[in-house]
PDB file of N, CA and C in Angstrom:
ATOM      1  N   UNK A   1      24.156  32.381 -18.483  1.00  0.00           N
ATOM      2  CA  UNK A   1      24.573  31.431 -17.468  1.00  0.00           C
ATOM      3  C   UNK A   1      23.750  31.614 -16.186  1.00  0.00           C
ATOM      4  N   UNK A   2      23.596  32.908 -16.030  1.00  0.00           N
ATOM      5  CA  UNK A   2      22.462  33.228 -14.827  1.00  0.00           C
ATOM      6  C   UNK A   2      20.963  32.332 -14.489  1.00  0.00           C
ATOM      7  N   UNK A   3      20.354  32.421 -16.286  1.00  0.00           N
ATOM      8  CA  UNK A   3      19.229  31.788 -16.013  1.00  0.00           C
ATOM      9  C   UNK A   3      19.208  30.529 -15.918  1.00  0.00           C
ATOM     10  N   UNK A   4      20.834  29.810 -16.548  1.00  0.00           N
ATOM     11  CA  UNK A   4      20.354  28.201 -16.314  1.00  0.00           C
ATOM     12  C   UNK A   4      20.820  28.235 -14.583  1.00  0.00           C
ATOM     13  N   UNK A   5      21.195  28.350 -14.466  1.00  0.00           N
ATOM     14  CA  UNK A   5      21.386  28.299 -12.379  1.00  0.00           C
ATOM     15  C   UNK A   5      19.946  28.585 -11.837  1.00  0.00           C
ATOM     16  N   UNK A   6      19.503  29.411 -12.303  1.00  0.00           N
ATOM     17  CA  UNK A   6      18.136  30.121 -11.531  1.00  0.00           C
ATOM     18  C   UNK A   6      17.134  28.746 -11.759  1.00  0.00           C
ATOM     19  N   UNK A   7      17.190  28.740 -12.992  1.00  0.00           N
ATOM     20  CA  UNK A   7      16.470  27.097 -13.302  1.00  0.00           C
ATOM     21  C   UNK A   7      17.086  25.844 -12.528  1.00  0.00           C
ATOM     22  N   UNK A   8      18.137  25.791 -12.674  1.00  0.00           N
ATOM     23  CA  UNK A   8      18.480  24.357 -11.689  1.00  0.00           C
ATOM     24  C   UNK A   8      17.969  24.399 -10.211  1.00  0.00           C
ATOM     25  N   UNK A   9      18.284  25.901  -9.648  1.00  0.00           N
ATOM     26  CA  UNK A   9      18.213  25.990  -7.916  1.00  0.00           C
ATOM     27  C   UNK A   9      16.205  25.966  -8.406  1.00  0.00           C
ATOM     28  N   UNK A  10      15.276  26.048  -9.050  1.00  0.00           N
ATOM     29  CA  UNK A  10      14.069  25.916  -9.201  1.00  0.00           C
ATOM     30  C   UNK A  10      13.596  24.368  -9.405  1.00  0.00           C
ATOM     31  N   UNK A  11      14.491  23.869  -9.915  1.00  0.00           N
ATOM     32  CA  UNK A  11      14.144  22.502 -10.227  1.00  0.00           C
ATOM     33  C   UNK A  11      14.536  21.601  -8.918  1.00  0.00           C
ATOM     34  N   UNK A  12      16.072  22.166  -8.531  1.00  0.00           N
ATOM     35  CA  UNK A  12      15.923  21.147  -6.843  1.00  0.00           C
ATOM     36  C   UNK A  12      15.038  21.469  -6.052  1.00  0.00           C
ATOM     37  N   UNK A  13      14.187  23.065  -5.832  1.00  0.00           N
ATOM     38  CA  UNK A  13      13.128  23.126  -4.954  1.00  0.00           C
ATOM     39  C   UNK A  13      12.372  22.552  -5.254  1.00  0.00           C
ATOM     40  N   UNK A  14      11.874  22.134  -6.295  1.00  0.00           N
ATOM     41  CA  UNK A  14      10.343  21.562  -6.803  1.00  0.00           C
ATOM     42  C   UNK A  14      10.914  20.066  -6.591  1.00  0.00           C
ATOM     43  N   UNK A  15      11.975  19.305  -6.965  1.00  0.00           N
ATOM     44  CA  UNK A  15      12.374  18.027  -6.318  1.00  0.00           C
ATOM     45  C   UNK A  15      11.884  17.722  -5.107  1.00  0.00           C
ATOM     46  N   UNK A  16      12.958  18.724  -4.263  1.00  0.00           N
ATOM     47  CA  UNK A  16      12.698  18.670  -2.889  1.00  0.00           C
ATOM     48  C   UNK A  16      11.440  18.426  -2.253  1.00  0.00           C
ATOM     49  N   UNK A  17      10.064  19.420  -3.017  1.00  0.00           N
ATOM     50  CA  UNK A  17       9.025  19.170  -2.266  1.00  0.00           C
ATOM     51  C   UNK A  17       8.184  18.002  -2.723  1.00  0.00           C
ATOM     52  N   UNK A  18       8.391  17.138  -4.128  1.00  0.00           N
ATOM     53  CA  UNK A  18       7.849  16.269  -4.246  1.00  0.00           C
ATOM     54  C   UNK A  18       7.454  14.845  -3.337  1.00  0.00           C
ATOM     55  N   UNK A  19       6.745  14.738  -2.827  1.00  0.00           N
ATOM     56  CA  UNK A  19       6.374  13.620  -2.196  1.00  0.00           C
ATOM     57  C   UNK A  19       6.052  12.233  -2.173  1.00  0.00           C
ATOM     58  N   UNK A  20       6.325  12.141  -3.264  1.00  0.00           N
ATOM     59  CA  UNK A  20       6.503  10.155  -3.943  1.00  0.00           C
ATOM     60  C   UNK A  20       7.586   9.696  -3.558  1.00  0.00           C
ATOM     61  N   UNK A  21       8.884  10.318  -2.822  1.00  0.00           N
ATOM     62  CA  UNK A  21       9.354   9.101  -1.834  1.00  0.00           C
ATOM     63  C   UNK A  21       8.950   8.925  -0.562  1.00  0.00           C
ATOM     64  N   UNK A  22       8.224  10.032  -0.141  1.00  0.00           N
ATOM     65  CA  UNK A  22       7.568   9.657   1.116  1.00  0.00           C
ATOM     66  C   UNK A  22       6.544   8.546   0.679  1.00  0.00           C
ATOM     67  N   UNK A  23       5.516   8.659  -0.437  1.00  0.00           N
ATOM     68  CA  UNK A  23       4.707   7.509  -0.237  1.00  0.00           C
ATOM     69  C   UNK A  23       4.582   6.156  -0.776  1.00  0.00           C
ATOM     70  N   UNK A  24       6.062   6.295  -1.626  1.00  0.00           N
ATOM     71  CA  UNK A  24       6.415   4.847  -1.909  1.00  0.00           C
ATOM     72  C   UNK A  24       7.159   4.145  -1.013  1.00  0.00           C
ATOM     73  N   UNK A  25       7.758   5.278   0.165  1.00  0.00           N
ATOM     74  CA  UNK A  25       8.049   4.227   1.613  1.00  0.00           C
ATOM     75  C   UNK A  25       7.279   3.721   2.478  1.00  0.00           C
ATOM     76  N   UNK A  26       5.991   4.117   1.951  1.00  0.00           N
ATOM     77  CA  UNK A  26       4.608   3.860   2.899  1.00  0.00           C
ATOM     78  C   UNK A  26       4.049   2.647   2.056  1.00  0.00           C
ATOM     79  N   UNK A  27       3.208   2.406   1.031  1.00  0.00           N
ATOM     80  CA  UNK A  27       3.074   1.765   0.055  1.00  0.00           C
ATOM     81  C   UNK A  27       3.508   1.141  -1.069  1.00  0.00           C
ATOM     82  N   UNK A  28       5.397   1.124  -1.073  1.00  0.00           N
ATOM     83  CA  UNK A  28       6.175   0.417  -1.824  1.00  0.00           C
ATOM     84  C   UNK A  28       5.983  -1.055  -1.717  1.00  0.00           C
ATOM     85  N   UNK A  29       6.663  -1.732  -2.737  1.00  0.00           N
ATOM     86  CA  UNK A  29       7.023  -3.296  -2.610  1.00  0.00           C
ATOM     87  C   UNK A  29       5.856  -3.216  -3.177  1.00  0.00           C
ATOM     88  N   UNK A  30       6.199  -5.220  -3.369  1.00  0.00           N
ATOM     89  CA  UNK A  30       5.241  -5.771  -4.412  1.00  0.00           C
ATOM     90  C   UNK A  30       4.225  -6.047  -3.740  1.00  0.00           C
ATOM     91  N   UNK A  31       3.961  -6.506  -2.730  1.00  0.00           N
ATOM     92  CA  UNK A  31       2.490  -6.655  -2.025  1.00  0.00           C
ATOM     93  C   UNK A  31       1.629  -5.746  -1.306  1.00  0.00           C
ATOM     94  N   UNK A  32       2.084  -4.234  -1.121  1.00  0.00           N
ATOM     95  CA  UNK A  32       1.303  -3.629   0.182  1.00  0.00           C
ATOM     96  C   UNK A  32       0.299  -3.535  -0.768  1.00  0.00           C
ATOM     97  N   UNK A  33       0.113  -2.669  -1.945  1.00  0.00           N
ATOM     98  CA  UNK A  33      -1.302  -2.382  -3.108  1.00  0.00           C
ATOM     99  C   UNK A  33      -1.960  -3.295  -2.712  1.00  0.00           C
ATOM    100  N   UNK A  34      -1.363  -4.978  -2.947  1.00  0.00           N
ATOM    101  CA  UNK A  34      -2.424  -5.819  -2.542  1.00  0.00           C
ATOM    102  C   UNK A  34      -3.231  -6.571  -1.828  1.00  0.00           C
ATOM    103  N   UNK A  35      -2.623  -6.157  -0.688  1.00  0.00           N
ATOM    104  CA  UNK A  35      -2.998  -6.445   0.251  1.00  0.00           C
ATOM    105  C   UNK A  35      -4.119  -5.398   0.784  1.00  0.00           C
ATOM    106  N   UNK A  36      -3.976  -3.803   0.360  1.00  0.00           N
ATOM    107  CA  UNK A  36      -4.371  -2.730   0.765  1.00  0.00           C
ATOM    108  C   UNK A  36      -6.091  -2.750  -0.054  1.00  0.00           C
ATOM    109  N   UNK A  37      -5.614  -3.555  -1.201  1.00  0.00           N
ATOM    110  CA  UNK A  37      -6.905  -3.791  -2.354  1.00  0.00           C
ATOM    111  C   UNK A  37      -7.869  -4.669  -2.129  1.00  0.00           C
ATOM    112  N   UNK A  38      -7.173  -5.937  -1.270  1.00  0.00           N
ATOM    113  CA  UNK A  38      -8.301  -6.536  -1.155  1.00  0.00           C
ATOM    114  C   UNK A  38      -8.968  -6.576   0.638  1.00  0.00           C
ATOM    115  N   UNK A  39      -8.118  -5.527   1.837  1.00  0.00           N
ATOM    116  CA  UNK A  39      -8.947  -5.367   2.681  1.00  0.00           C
ATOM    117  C   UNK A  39      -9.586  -3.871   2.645  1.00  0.00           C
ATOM    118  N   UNK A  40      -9.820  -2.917   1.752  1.00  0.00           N
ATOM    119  CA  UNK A  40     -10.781  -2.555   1.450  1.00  0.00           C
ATOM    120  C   UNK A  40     -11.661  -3.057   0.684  1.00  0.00           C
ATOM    121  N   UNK A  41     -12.085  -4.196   0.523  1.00  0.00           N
ATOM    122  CA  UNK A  41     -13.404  -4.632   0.613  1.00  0.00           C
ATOM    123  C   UNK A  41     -14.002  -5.466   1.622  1.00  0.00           C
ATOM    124  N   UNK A  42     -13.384  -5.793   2.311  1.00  0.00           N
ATOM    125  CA  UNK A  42     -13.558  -6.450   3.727  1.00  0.00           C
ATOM    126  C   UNK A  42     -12.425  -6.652   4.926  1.00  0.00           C
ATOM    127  N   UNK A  43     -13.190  -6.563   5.708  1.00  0.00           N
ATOM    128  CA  UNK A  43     -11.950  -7.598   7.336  1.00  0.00           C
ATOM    129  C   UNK A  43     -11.977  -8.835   6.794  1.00  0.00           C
ATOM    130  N   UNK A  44     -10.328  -9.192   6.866  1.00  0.00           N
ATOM    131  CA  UNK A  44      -9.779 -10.479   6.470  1.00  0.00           C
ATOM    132  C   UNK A  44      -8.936 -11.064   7.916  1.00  0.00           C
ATOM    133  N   UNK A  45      -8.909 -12.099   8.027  1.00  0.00           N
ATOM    134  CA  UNK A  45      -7.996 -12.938   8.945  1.00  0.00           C
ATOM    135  C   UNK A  45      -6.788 -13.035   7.739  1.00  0.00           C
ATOM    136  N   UNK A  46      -5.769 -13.370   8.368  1.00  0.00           N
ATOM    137  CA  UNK A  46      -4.306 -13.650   8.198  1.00  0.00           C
ATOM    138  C   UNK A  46      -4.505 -14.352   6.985  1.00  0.00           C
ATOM    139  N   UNK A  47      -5.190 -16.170   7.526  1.00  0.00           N
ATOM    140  CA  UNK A  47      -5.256 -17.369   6.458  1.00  0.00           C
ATOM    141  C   UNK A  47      -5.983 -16.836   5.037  1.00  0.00           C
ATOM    142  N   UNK A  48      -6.814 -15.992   5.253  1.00  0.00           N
ATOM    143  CA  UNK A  48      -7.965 -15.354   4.340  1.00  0.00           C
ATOM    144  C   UNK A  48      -6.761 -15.054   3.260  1.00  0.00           C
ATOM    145  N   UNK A  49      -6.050 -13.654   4.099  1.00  0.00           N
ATOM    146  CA  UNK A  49      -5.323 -12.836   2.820  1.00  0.00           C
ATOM    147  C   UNK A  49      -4.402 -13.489   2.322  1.00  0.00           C
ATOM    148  N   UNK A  50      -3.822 -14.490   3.322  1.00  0.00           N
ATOM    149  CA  UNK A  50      -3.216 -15.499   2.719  1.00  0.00           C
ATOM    150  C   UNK A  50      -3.298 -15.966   1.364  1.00  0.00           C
ATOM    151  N   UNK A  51      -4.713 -16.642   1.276  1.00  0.00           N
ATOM    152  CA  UNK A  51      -5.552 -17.632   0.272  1.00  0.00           C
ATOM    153  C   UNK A  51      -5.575 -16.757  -1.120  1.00  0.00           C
ATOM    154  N   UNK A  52      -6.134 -15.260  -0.631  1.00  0.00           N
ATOM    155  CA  UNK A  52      -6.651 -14.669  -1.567  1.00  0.00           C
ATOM    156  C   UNK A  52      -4.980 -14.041  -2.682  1.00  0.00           C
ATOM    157  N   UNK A  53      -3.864 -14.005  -1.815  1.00  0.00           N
ATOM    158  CA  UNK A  53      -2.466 -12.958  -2.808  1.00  0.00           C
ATOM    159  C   UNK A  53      -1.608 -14.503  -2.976  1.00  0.00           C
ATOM    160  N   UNK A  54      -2.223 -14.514  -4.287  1.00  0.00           N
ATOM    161  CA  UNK A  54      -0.861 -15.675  -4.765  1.00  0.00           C
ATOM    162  C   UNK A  54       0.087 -15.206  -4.411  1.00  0.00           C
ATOM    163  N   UNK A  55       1.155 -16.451  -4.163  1.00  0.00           N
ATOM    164  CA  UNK A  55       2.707 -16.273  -4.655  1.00  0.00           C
ATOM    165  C   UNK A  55       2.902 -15.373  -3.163  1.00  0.00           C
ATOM    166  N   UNK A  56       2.631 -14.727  -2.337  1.00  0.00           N
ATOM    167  CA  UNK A  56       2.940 -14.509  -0.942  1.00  0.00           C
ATOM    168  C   UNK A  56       3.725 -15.420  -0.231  1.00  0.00           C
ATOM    169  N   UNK A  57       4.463 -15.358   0.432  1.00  0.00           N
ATOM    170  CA  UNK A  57       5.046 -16.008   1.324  1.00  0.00           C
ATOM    171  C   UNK A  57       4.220 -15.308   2.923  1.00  0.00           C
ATOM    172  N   UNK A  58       4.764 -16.829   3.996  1.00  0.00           N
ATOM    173  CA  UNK A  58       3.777 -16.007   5.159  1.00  0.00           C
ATOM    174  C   UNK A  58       4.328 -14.857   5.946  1.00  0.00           C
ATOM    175  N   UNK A  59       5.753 -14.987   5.537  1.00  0.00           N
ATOM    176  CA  UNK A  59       6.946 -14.323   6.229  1.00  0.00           C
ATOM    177  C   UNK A  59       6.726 -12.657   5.832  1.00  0.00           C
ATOM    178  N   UNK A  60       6.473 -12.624   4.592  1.00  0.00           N
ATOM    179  CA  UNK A  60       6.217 -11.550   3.435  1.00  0.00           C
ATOM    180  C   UNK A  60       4.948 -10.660   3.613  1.00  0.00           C
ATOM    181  N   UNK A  61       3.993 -11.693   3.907  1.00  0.00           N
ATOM    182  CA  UNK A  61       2.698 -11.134   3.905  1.00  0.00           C
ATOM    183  C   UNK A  61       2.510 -10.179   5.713  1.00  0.00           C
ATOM    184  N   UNK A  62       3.180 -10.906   6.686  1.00  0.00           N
ATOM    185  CA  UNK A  62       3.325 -11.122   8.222  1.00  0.00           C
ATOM    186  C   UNK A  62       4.142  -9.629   8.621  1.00  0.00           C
ATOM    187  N   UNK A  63       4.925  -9.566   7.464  1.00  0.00           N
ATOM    188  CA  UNK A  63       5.897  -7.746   7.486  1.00  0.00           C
ATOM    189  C   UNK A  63       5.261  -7.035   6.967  1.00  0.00           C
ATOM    190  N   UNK A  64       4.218  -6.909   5.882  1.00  0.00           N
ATOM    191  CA  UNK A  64       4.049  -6.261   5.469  1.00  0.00           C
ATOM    192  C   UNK A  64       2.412  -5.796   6.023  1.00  0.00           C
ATOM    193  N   UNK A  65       1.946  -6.451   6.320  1.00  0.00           N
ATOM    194  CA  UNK A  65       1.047  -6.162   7.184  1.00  0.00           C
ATOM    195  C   UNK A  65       1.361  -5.459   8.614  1.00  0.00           C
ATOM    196  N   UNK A  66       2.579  -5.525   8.952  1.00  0.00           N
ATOM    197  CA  UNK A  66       3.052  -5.094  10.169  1.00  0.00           C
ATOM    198  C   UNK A  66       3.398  -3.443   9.909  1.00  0.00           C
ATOM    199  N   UNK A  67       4.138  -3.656   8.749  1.00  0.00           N
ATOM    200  CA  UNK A  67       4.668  -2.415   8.058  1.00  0.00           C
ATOM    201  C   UNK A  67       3.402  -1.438   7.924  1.00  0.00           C
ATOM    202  N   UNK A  68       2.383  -1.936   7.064  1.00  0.00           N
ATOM    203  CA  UNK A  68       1.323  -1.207   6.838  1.00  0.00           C
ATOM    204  C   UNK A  68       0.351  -0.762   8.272  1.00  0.00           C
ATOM    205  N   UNK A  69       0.389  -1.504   9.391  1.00  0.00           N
ATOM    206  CA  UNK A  69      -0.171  -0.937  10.834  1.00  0.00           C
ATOM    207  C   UNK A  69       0.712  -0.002  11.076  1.00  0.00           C
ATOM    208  N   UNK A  70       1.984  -0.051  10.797  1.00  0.00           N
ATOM    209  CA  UNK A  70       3.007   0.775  11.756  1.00  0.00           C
ATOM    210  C   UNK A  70       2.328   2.141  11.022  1.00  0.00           C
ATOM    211  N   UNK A  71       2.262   1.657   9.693  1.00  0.00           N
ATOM    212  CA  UNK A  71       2.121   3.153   8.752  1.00  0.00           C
ATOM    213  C   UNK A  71       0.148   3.661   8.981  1.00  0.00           C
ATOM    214  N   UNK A  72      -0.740   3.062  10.002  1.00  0.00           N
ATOM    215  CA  UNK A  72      -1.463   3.714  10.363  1.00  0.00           C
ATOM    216  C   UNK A  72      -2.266   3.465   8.880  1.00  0.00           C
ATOM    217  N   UNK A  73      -2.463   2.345   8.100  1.00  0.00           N
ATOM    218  CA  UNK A  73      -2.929   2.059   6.978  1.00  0.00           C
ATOM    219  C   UNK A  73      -3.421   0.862   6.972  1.00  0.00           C
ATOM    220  N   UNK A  74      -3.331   0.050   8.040  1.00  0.00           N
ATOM    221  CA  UNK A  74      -3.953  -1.417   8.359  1.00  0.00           C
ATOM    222  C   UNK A  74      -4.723  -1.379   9.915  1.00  0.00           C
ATOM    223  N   UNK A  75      -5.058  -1.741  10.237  1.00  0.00           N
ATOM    224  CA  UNK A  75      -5.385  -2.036  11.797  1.00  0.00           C
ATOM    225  C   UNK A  75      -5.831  -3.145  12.112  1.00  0.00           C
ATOM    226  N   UNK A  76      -4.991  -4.102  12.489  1.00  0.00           N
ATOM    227  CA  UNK A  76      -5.364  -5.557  13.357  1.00  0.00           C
ATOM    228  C   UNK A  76      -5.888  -5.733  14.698  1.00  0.00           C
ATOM    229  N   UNK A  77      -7.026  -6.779  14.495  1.00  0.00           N
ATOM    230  CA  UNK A  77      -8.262  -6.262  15.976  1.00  0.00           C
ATOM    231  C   UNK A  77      -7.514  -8.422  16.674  1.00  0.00           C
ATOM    232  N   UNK A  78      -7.373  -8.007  18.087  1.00  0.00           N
ATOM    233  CA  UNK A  78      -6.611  -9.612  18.028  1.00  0.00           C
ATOM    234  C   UNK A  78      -7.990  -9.834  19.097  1.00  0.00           C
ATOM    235  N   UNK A  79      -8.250 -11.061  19.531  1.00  0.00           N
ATOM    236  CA  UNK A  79      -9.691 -11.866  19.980  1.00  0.00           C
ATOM    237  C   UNK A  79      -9.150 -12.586  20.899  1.00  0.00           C
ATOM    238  N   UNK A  80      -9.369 -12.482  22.441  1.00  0.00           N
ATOM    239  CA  UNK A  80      -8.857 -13.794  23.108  1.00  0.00           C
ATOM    240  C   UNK A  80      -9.682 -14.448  23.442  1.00  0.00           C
ATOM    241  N   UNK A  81      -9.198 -15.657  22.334  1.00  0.00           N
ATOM    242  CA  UNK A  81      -9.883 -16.772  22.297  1.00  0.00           C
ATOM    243  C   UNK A  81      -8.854 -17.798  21.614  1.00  0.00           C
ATOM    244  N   UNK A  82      -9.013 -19.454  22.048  1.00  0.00           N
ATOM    245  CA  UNK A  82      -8.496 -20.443  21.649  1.00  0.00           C
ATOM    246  C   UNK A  82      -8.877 -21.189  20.653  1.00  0.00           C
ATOM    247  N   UNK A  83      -8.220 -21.024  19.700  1.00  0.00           N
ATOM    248  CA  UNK A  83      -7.270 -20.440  19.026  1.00  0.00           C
ATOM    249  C   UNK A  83      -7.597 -19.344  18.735  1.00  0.00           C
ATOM    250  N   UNK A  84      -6.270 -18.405  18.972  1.00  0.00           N
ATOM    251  CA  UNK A  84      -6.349 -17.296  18.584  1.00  0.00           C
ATOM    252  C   UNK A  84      -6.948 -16.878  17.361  1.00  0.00           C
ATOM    253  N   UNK A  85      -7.179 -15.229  17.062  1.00  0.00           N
ATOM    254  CA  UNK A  85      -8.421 -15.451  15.948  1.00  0.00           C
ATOM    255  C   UNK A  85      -7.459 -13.636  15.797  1.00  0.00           C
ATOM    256  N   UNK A  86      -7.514 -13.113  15.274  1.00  0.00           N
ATOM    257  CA  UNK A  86      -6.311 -11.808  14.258  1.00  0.00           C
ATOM    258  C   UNK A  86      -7.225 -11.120  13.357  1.00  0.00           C
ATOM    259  N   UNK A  87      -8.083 -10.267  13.178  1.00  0.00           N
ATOM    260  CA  UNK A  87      -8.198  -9.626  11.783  1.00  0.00           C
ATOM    261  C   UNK A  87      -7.865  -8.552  11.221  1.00  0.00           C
ATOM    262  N   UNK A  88      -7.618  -7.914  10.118  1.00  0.00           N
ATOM    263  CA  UNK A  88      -7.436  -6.815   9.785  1.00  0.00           C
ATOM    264  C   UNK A  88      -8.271  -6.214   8.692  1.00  0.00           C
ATOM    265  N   UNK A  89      -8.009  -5.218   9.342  1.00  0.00           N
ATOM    266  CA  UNK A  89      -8.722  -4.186   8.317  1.00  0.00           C
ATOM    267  C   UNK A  89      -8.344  -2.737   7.880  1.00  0.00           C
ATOM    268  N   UNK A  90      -8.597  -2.138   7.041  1.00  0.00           N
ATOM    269  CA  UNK A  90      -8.319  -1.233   6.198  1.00  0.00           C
ATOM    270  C   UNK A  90      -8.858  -0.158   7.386  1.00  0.00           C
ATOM    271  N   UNK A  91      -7.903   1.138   7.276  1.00  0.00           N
ATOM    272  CA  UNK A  91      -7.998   2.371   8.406  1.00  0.00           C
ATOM    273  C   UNK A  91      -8.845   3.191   7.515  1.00  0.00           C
ATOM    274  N   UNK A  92      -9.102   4.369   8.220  1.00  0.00           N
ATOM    275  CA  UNK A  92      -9.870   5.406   7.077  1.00  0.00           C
ATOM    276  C   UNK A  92      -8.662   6.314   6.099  1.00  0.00           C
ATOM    277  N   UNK A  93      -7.163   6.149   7.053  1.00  0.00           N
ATOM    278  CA  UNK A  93      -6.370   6.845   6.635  1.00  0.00           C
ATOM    279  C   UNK A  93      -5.959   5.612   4.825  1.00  0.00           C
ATOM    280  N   UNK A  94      -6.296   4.290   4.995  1.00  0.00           N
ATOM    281  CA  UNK A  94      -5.802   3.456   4.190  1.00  0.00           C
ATOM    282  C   UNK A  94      -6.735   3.455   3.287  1.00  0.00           C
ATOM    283  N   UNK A  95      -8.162   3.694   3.443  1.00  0.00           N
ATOM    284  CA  UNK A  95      -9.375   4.027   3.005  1.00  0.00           C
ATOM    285  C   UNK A  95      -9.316   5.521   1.930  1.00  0.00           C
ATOM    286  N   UNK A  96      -8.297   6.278   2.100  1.00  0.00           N
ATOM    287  CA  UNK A  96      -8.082   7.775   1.801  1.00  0.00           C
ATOM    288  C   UNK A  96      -7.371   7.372   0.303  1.00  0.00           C
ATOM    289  N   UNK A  97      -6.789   6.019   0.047  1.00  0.00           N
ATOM    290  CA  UNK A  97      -6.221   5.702  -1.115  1.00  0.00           C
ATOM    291  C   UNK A  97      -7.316   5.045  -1.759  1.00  0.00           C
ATOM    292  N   UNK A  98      -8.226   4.725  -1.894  1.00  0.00           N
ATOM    293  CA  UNK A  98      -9.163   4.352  -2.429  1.00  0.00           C
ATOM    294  C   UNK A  98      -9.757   4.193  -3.523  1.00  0.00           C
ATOM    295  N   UNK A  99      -9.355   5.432  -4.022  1.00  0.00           N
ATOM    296  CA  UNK A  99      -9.728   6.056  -5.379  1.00  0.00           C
ATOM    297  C   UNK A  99      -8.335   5.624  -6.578  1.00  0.00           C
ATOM    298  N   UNK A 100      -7.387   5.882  -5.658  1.00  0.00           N
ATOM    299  CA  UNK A 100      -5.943   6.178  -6.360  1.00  0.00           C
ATOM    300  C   UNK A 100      -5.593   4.247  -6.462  1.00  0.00           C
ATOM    301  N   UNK A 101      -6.117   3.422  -5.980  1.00  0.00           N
ATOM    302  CA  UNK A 101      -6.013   1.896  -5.620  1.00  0.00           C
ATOM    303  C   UNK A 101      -6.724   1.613  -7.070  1.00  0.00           C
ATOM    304  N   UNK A 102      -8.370   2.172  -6.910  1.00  0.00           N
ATOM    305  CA  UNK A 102      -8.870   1.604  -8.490  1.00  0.00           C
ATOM    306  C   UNK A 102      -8.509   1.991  -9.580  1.00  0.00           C
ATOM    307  N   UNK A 103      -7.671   3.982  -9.784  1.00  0.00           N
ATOM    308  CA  UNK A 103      -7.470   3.965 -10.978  1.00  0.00           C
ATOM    309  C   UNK A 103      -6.117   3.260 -11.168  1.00  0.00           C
ATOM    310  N   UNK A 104      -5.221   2.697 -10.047  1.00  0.00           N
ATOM    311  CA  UNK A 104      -4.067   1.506 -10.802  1.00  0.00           C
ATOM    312  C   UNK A 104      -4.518   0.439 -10.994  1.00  0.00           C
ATOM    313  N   UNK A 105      -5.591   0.076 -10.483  1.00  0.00           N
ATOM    314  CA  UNK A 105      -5.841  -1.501 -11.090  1.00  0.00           C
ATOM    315  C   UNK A 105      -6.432  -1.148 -12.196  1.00  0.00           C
ATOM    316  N   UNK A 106      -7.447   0.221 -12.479  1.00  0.00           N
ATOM    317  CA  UNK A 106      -8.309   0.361 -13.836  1.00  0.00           C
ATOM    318  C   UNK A 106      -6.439   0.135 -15.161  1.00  0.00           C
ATOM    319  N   UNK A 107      -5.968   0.972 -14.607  1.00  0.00           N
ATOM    320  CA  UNK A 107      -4.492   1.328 -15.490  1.00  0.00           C
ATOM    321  C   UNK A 107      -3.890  -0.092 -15.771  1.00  0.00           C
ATOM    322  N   UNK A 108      -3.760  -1.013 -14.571  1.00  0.00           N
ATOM    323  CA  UNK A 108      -3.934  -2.332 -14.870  1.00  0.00           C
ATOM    324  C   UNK A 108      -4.378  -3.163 -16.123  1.00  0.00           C
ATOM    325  N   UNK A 109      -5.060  -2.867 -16.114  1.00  0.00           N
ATOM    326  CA  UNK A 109      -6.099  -3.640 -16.944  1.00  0.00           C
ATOM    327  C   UNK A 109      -5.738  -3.325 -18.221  1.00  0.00           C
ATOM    328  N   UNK A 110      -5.733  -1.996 -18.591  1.00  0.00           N
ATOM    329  CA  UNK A 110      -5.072  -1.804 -19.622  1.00  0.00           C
ATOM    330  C   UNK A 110      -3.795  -2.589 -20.529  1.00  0.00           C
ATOM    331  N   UNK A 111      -3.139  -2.400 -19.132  1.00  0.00           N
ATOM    332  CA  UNK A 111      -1.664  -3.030 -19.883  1.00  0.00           C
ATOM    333  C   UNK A 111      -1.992  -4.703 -20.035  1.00  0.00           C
ATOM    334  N   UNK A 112      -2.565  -4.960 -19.359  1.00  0.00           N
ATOM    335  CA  UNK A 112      -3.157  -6.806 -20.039  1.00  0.00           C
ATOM    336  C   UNK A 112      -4.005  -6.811 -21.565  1.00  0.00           C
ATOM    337  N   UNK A 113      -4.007  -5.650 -21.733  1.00  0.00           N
ATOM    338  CA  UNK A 113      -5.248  -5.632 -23.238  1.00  0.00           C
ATOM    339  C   UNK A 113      -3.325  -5.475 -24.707  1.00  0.00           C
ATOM    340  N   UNK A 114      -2.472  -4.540 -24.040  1.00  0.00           N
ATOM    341  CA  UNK A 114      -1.844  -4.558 -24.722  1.00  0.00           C
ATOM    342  C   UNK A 114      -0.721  -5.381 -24.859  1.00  0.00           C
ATOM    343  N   UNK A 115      -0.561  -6.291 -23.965  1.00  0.00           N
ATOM    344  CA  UNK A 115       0.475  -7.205 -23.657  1.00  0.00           C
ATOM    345  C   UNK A 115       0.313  -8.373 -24.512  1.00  0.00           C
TER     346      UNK A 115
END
């Protein structure tokens, strides 16, 4: 009985320190990946990322872009000028997922071959 306790109080420490709910509160939901995917390859305006993530709403896209600056993973540069002009772009800290962005879309791809 000793060792299954010793094992449980081992298994909530190793819980505890896991860190995938910290970064699915950073990069959760259905749009941040994609939004995060397609401004690492360029600065986009609003209408841009708009055009480019089907099925977005502007309301949707407008939080989550907000969400992702707050999280130091987007950075919007604003222009004063008439009409206003907004772009964003990918941080180095948002840039740091980079790798981990292509092997889910590579993983992606996959599941369309078996579907």
């Amino acid at each position: 009985m000793e060792k299954v306790s010793k094992d449980l109080s081992q298994l909530k420490s190793e819980i505890s320190t896991c860190h995938l709910d910290k970064t699915l509160k950073v990069i959760g939901g259905k749009w941040k990946l994609v939004i995060l995917w397609h401004l690492s390859e360029q600065t986009l305006r609003f209408s841009e990322l708009e055009k480019r993530i089907s099925g977005i709403t502007q309301k949707m896209l407008a939080q989550s872009l907000r969400e992702l600056e707050n999280d130091s993973l987007v950075s919007r540069k604003v222009y004063a000028v008439i009409p206003p002009k907004v772009e964003y772009s990918i941080t180095k800290n948002g840039q740091s997922l980079g790798k981990v962005l292509k092997q889910l879309d590579d993983w992606g791809e996959t599941l369309n071959e078996g579907v």
